[in-house]
C-alpha atoms as a PDB file:
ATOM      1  CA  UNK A   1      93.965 112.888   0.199  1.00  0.00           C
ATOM      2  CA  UNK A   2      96.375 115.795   1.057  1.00  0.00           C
ATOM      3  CA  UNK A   3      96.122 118.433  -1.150  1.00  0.00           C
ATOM      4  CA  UNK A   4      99.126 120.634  -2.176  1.00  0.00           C
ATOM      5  CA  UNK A   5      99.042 123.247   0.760  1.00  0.00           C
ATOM      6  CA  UNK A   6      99.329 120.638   3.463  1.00  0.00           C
ATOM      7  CA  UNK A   7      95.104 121.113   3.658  1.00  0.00           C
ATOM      8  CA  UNK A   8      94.061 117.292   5.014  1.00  0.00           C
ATOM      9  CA  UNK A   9      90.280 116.871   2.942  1.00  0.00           C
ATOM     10  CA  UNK A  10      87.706 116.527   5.552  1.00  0.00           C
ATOM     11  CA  UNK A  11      85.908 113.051   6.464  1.00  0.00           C
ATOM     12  CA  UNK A  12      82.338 112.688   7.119  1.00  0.00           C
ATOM     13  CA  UNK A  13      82.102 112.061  10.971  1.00  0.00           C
ATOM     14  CA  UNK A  14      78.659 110.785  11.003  1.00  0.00           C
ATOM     15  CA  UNK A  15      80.114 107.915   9.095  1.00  0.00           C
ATOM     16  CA  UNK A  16      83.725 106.932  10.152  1.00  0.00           C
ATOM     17  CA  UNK A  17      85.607 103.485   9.333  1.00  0.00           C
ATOM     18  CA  UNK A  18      85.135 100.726  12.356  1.00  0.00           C
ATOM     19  CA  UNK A  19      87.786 100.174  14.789  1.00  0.00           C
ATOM     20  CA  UNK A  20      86.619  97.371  16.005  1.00  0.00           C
ATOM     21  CA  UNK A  21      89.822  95.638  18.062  1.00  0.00           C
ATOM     22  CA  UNK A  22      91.273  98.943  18.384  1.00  0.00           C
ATOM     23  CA  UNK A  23      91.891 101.043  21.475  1.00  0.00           C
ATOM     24  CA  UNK A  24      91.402 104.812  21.400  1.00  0.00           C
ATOM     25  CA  UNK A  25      92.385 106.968  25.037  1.00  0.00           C
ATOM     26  CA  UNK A  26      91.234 110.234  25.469  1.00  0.00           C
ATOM     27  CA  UNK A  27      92.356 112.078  28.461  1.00  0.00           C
ATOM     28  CA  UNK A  28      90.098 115.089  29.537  1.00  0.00           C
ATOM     29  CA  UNK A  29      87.136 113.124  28.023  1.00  0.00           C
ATOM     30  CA  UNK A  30      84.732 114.240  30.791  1.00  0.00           C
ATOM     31  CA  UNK A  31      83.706 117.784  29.178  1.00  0.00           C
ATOM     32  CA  UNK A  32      84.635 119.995  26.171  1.00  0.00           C
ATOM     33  CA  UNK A  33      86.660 118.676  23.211  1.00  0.00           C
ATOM     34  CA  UNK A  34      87.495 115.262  25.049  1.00  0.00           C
ATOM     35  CA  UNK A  35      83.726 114.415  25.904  1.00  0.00           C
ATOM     36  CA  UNK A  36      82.755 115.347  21.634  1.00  0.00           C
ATOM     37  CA  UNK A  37      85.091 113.471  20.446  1.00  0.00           C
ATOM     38  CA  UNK A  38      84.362 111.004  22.671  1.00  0.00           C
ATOM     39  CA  UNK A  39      80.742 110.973  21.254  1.00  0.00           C
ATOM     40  CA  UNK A  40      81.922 110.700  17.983  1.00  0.00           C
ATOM     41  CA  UNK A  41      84.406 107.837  18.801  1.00  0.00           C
ATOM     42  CA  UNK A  42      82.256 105.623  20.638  1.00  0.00           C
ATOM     43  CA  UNK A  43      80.188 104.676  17.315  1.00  0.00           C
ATOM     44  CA  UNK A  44      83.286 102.881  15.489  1.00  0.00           C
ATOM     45  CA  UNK A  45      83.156 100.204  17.825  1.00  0.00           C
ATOM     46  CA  UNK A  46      86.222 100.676  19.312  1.00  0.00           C
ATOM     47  CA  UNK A  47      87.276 100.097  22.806  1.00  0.00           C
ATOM     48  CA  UNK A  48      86.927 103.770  23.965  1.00  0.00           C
ATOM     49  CA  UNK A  49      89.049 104.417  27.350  1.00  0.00           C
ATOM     50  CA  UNK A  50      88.224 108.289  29.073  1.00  0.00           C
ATOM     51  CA  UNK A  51      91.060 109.368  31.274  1.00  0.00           C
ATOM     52  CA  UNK A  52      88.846 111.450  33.779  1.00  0.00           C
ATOM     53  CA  UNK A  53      90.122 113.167  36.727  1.00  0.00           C
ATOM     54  CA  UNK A  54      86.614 113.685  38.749  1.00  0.00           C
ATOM     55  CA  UNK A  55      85.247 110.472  39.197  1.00  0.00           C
ATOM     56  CA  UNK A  56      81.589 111.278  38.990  1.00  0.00           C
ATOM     57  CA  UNK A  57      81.604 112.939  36.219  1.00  0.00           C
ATOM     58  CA  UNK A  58      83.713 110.267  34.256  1.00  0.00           C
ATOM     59  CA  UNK A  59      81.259 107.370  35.213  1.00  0.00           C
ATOM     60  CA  UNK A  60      78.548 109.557  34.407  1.00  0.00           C
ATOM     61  CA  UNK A  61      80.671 110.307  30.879  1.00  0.00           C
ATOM     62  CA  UNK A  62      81.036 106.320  30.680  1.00  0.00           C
ATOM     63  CA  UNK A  63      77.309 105.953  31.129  1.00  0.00           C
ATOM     64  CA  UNK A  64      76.026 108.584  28.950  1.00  0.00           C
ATOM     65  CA  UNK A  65      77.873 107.785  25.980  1.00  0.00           C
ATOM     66  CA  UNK A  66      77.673 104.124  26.440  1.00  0.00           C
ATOM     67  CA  UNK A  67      73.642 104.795  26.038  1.00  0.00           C
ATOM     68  CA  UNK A  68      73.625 107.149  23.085  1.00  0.00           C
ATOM     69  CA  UNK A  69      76.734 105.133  21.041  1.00  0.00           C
ATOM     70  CA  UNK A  70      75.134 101.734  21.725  1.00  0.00           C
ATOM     71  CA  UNK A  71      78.747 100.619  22.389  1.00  0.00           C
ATOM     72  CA  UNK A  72      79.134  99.135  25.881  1.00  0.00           C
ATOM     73  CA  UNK A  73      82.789  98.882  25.543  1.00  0.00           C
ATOM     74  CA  UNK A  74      83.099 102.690  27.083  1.00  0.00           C
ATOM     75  CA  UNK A  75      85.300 102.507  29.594  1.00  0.00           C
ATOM     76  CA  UNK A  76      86.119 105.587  32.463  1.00  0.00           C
ATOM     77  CA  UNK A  77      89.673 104.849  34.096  1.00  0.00           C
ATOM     78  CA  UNK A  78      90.398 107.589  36.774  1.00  0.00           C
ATOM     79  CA  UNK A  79      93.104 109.915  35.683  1.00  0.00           C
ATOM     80  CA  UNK A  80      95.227 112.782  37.396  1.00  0.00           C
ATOM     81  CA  UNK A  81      98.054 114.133  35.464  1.00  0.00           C
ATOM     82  CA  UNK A  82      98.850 116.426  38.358  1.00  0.00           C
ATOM     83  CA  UNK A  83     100.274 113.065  39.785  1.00  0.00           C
ATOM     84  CA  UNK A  84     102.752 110.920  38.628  1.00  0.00           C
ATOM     85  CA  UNK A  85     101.552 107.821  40.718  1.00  0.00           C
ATOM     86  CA  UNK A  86      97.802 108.319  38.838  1.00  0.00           C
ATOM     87  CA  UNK A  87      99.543 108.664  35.021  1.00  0.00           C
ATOM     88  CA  UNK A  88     101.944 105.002  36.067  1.00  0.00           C
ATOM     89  CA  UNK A  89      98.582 103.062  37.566  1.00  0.00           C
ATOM     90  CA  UNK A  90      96.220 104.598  34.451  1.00  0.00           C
ATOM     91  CA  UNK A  91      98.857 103.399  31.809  1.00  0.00           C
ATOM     92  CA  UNK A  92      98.795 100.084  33.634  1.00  0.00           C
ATOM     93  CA  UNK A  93      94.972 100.139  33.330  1.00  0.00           C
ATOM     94  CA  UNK A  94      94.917 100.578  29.716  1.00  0.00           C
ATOM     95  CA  UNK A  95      98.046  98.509  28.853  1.00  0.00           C
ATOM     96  CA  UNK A  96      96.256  95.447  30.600  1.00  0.00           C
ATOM     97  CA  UNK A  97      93.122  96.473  28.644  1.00  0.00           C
ATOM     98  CA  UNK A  98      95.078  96.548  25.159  1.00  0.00           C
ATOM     99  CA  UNK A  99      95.053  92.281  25.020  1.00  0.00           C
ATOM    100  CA  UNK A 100      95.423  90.466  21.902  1.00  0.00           C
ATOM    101  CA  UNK A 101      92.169  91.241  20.436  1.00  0.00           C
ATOM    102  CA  UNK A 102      92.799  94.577  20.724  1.00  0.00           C
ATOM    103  CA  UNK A 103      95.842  96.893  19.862  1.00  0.00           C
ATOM    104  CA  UNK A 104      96.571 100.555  21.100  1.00  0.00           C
ATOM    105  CA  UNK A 105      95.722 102.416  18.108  1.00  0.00           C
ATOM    106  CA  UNK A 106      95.397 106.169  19.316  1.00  0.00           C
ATOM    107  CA  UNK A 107      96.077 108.362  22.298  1.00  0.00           C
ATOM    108  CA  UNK A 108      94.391 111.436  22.263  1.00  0.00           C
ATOM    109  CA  UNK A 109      96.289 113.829  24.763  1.00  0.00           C
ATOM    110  CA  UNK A 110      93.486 116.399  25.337  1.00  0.00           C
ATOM    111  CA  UNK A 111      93.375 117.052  29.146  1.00  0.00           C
ATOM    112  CA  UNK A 112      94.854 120.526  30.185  1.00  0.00           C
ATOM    113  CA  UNK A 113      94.261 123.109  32.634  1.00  0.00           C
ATOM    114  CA  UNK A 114      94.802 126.997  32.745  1.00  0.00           C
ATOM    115  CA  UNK A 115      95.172 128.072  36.148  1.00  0.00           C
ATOM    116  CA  UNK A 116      95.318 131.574  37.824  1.00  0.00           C
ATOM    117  CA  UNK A 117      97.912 130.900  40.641  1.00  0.00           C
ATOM    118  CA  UNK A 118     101.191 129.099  41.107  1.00  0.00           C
ATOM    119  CA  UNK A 119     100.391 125.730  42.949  1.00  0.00           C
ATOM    120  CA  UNK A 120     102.417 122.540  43.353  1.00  0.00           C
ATOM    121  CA  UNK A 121     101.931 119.516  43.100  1.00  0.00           C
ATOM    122  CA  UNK A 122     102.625 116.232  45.251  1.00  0.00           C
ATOM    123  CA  UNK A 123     105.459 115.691  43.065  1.00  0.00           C
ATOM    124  CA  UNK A 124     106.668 119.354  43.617  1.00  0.00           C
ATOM    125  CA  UNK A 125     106.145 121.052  40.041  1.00  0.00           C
ATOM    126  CA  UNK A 126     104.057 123.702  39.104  1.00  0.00           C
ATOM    127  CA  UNK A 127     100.494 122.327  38.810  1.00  0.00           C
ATOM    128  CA  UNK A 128     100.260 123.761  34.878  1.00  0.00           C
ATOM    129  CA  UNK A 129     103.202 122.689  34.213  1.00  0.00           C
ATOM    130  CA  UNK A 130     102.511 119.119  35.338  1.00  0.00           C
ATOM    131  CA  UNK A 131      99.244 118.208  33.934  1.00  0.00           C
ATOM    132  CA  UNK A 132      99.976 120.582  30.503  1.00  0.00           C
ATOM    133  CA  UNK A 133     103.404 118.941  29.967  1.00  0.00           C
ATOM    134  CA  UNK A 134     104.834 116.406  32.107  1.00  0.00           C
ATOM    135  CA  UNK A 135     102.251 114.371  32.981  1.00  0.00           C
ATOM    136  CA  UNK A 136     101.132 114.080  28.894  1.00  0.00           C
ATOM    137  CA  UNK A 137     104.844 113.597  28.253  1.00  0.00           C
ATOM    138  CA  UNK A 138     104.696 110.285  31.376  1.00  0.00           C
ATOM    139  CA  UNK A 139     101.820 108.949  30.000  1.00  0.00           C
ATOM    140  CA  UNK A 140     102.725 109.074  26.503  1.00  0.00           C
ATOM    141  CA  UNK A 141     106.032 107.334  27.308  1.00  0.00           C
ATOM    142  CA  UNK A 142     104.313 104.579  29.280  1.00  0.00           C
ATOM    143  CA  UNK A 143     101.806 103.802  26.565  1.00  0.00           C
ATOM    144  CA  UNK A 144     105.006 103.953  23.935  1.00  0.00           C
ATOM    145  CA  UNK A 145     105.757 100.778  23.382  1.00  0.00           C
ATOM    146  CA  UNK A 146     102.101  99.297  23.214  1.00  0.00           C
ATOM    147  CA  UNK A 147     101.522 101.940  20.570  1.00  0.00           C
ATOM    148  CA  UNK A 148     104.795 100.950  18.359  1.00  0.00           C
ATOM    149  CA  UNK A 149     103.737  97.030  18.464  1.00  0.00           C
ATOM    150  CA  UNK A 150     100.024  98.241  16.811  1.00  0.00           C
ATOM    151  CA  UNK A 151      99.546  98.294  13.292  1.00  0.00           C
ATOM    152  CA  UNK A 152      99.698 101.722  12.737  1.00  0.00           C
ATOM    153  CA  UNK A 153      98.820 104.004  15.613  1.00  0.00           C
ATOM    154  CA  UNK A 154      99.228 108.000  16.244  1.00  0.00           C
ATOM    155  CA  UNK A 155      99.839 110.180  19.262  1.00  0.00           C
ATOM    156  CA  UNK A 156      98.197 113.491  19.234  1.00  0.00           C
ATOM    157  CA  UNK A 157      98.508 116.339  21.248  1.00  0.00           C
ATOM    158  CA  UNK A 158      96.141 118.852  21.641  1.00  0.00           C
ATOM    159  CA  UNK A 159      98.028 122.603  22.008  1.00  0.00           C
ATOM    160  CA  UNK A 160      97.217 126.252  22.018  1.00  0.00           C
ATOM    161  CA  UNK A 161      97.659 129.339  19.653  1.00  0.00           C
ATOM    162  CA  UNK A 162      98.943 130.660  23.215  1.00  0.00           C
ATOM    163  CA  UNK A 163     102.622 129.543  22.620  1.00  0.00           C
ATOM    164  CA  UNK A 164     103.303 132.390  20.915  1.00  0.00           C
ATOM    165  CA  UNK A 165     103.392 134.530  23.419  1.00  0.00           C
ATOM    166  CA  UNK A 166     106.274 132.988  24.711  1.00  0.00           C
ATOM    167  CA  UNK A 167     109.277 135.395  23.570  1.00  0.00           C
ATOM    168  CA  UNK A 168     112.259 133.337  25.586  1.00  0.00           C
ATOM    169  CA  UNK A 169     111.656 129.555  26.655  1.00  0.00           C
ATOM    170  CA  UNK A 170     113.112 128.753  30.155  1.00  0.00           C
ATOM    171  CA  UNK A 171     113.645 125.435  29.822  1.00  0.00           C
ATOM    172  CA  UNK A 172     116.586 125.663  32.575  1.00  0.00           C
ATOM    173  CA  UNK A 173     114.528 126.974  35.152  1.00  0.00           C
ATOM    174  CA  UNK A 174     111.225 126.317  34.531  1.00  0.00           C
ATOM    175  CA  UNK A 175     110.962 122.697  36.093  1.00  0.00           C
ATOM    176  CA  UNK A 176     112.374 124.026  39.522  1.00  0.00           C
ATOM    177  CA  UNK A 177     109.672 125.075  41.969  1.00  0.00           C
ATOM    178  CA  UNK A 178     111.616 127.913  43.221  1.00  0.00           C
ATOM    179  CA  UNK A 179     111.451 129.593  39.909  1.00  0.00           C
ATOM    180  CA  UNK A 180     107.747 130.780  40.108  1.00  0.00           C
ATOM    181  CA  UNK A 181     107.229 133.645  42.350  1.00  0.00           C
ATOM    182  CA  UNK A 182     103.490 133.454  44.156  1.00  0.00           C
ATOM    183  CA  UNK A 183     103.243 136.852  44.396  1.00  0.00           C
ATOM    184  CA  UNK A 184     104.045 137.493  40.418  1.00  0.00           C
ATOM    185  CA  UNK A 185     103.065 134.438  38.910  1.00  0.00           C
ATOM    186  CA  UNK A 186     101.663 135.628  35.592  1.00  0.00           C
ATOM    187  CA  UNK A 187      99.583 132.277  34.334  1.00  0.00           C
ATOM    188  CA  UNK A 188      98.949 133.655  30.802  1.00  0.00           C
ATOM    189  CA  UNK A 189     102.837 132.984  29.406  1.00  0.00           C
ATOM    190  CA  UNK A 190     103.218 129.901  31.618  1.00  0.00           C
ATOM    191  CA  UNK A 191     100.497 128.112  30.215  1.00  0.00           C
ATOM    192  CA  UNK A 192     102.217 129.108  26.769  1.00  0.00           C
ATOM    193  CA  UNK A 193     105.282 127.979  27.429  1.00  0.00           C
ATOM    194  CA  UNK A 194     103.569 124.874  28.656  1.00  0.00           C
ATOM    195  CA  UNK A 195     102.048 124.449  25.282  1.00  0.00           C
ATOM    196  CA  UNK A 196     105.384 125.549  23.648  1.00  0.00           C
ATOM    197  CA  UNK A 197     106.728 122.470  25.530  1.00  0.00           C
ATOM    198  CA  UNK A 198     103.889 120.236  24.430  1.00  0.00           C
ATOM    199  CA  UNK A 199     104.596 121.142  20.353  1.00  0.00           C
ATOM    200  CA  UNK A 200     108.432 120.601  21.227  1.00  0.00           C
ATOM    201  CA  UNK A 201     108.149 117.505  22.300  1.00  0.00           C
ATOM    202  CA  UNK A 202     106.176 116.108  19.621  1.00  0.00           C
ATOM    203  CA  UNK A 203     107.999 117.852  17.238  1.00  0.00           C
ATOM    204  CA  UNK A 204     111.410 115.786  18.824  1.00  0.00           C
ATOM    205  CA  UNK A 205     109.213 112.190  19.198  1.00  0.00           C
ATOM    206  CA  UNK A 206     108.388 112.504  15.613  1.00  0.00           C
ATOM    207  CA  UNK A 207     111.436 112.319  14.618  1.00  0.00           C
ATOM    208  CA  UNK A 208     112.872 109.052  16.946  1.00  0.00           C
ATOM    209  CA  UNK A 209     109.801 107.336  16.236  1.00  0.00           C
ATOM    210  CA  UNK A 210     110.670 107.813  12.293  1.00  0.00           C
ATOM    211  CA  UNK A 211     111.020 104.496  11.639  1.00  0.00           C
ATOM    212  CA  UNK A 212     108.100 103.132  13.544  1.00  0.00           C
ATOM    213  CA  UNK A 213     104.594 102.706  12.610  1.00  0.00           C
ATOM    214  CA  UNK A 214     103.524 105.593  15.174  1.00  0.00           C
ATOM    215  CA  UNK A 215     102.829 109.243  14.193  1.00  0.00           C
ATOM    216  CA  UNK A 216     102.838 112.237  16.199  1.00  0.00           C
ATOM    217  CA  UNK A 217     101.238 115.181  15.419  1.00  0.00           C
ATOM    218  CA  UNK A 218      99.371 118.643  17.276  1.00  0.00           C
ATOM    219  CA  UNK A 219      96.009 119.699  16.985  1.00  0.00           C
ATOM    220  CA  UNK A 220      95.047 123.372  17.763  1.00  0.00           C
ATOM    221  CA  UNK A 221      91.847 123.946  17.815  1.00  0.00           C
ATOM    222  CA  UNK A 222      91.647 127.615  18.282  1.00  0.00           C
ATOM    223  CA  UNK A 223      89.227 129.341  20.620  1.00  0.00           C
ATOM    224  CA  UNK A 224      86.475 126.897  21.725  1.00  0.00           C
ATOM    225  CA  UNK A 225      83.771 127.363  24.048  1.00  0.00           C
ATOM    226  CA  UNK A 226      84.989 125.026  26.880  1.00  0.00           C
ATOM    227  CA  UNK A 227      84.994 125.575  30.845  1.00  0.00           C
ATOM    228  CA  UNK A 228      89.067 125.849  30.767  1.00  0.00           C
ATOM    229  CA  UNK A 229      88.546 128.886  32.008  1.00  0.00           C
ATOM    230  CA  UNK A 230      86.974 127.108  35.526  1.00  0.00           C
ATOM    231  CA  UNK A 231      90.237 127.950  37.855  1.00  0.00           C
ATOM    232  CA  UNK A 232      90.744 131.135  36.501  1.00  0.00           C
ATOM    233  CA  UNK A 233      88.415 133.581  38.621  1.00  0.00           C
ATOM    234  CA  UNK A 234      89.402 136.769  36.732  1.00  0.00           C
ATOM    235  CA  UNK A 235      87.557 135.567  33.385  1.00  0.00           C
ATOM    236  CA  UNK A 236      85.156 132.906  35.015  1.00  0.00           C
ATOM    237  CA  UNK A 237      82.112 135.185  34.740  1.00  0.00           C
ATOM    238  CA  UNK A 238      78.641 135.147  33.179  1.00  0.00           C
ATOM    239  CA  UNK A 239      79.341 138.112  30.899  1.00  0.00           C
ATOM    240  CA  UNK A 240      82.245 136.382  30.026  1.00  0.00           C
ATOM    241  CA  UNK A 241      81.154 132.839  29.941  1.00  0.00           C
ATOM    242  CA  UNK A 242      78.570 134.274  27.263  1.00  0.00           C
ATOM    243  CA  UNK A 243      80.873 136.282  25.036  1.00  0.00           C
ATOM    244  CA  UNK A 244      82.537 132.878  24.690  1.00  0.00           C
ATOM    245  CA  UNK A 245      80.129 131.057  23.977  1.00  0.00           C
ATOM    246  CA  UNK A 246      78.449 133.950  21.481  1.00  0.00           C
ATOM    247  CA  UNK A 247      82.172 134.265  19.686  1.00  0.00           C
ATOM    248  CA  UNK A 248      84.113 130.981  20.384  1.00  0.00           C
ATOM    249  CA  UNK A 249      83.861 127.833  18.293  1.00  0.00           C
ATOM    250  CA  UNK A 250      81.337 125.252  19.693  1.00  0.00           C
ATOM    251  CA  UNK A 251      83.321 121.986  21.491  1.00  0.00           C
ATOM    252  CA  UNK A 252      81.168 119.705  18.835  1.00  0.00           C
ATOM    253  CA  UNK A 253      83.197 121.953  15.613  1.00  0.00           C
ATOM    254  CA  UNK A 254      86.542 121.463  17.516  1.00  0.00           C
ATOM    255  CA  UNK A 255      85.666 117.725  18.372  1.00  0.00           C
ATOM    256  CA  UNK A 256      84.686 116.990  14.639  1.00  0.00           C
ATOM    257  CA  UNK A 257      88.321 118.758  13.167  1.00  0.00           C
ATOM    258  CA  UNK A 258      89.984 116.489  16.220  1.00  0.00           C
ATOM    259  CA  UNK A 259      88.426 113.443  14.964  1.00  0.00           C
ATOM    260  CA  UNK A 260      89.476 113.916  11.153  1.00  0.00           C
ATOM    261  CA  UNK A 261      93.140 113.890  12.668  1.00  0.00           C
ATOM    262  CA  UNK A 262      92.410 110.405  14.229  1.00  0.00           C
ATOM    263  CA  UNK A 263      90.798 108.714  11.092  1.00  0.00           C
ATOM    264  CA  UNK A 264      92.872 110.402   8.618  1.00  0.00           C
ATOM    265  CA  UNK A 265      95.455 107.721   6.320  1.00  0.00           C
ATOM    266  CA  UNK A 266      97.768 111.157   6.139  1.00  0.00           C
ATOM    267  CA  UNK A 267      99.006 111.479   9.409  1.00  0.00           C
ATOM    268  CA  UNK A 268     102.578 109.063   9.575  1.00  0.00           C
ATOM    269  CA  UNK A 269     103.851 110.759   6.045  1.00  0.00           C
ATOM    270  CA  UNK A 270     103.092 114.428   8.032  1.00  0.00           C
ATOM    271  CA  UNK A 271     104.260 113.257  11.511  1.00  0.00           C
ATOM    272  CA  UNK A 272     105.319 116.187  13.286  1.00  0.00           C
ATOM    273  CA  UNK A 273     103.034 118.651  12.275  1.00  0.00           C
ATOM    274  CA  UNK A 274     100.850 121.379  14.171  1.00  0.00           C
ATOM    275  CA  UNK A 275      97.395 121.363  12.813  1.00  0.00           C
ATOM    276  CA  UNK A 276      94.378 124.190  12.990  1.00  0.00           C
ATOM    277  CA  UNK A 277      91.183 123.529  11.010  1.00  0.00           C
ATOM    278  CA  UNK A 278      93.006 120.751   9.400  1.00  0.00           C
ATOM    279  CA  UNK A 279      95.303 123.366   7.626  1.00  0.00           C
ATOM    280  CA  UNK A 280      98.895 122.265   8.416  1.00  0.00           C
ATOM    281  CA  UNK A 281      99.684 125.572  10.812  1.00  0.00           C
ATOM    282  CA  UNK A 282     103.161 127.235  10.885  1.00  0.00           C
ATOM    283  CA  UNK A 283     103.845 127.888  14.879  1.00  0.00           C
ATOM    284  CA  UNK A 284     106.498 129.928  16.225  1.00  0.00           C
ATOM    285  CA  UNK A 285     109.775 129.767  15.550  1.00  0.00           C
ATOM    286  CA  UNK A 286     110.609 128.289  18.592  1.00  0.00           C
ATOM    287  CA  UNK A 287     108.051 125.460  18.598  1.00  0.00           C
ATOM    288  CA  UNK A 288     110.005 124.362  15.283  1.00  0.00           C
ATOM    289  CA  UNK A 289     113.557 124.618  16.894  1.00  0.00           C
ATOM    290  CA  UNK A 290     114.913 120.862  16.885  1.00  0.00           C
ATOM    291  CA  UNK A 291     117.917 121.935  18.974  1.00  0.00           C
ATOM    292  CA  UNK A 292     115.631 123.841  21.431  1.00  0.00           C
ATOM    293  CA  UNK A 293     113.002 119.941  20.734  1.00  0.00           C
ATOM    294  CA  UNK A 294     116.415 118.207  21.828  1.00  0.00           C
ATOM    295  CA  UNK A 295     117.118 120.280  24.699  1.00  0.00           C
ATOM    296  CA  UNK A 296     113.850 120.094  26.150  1.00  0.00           C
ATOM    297  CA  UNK A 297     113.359 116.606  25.729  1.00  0.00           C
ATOM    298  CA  UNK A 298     116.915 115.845  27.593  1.00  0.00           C
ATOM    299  CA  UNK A 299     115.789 117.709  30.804  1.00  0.00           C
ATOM    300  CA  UNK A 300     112.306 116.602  30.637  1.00  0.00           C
ATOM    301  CA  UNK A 301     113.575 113.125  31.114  1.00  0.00           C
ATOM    302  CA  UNK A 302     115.520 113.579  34.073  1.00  0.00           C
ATOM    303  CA  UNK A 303     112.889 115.056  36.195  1.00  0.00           C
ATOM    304  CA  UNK A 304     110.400 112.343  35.042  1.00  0.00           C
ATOM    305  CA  UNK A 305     110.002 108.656  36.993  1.00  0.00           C
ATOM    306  CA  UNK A 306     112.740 106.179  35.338  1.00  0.00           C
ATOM    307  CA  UNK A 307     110.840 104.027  33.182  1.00  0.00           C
ATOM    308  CA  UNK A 308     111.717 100.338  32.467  1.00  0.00           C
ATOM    309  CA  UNK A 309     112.170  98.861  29.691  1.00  0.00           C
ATOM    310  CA  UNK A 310     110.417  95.945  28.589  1.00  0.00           C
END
């Protein structure tokens, strides 16, 4: 139940409800919070699809949890959100995957990167910017409608206690390439302001998909020991990959408090909400702004592929 103070009651992952005939996508699934909650997943019986970006380690993902869970219904789809051609051909993947026996019931948008330099991509956006934001935002449109004809299905976004550092959103320039300067490109605030973007746009989905059966809501998970830290030389050290692992939460904690979110009956009635340690959290002012939600969303779609309707 949910308690007075918005605190969602914790449910014993070692013995979750079945989801048999139910789909569950986790992008990032290959390490860290997407690979434990993956884990955890895979014993409900659902059809279990990891979003993977490095091949090898995906089928080696697919293999290893398909052994442990028993389940053989594991499934590793590649996945690059950095491109817009991967996020169209993965959606088609699962969407031909979600048949009649089994509906879309949750897509868990965990994938993200932090990286140290400006980079674009083939598409011509920032590289952060693309797989943090725009590439989520793609791929969560494509699955959309799949998701609304389910039962009851939820969208949640994985985001970062890092969005507060963002004193002044540039939503305006911040999807041109010219507006990141190689030479000062400071990766800390971009990758909160991608994150910003990420609890916007949820925040504005929430509220068209009000009258729907889907729920959207953000999980942050606060400092876990994960290798996000992989393309960011500065802080990719051994004395500093062991200060986070001696102070950080484990990925197994995080991947347990992720999983609550995609079991729990509480989620449509709350749609919209930021969650930390399944405490509803109260972000920035800005990442509860439905003007600067509306805003946001409006640009965000005209940079993104046209999608047709079905």
């Amino acid at each position: 139940m949910l308690a007075s103070r918005n605190v969602l009651e914790p449910i014993n992952v070692k013995a979750l409800p079945k989801l048999k005939g139910k789909i569950v996508v986790i992008t990032g699934a290959n390490s860290g919070i997407g690979k434990e909650t993956a884990r955890l997943i895979a014993k409900t019986e659902c059809k279990l699809i990891l979003g993977c970006r490095r091949e090898l380690e995906g089928l080696a993902t697919q293999e290893e949890i398909k052994s442990s869970s028993g389940n053989d219904l594991i499934i590793y789809k590649h996945l690059d959100l950095s491109s817009f051609k991967s996020v169209f051909t993965f959606a088609e993947e699962v969407l031909q995957l979600a048949t009649e026996d089994f509906e879309l019931h949750c897509l868990l948008n965990n994938a993200g990167i932090f990286y140290d330099k400006h980079e674009l991509t083939e598409d011509g956006f920032n590289i952060s910017l693309q797989v943090n934001y725009l590439g989520l935002v793609y791929l969560t449109l494509l699955l959309l409608p799949k998701l609304k004809e389910s039962s009851s299905s939820r969208i949640i976004n994985v985001t970062s206690e890092a969005h507060r550092c963002v004193s002044q959103p540039h939503i305006d320039e911040f999807f041109s390439s010219d507006y990141f300067s190689p030479n000062k490109y400071d990766p800390i605030p971009v990758y909160g302001e991608t994150k910003l973007y990420v609890m916007l746009s949820a925040l504005h989905l929430s509220k068209v998909l009000e009258e729907t059966n889907v729920s959207v809501s953000c999980v942050d998970p606060g400092n876990v020991a994960t290798n996000i830290l992989r393309h960011f030389k500065k802080y990719n050290t051994l004395i500093t990959r062991f200060l986070i692992w001696l102070r950080f939460k484990s990925a197994v904690k995080a991947a347990e408090e992720v999983t609550c979110l995609i079991f729990h009956p509480h989620l449509k009635e709350n749609s919209g909400k930021v969650w930390k340690s399944l405490e509803e959290e109260n972000p920035s002012s800005l990442a509860t702004s439905e003007e600067l939600a509306k805003k946001l969303w409006s640009q965000t779609l005209t940079v993104l592929p046209k999608i047709n309707s079905k």
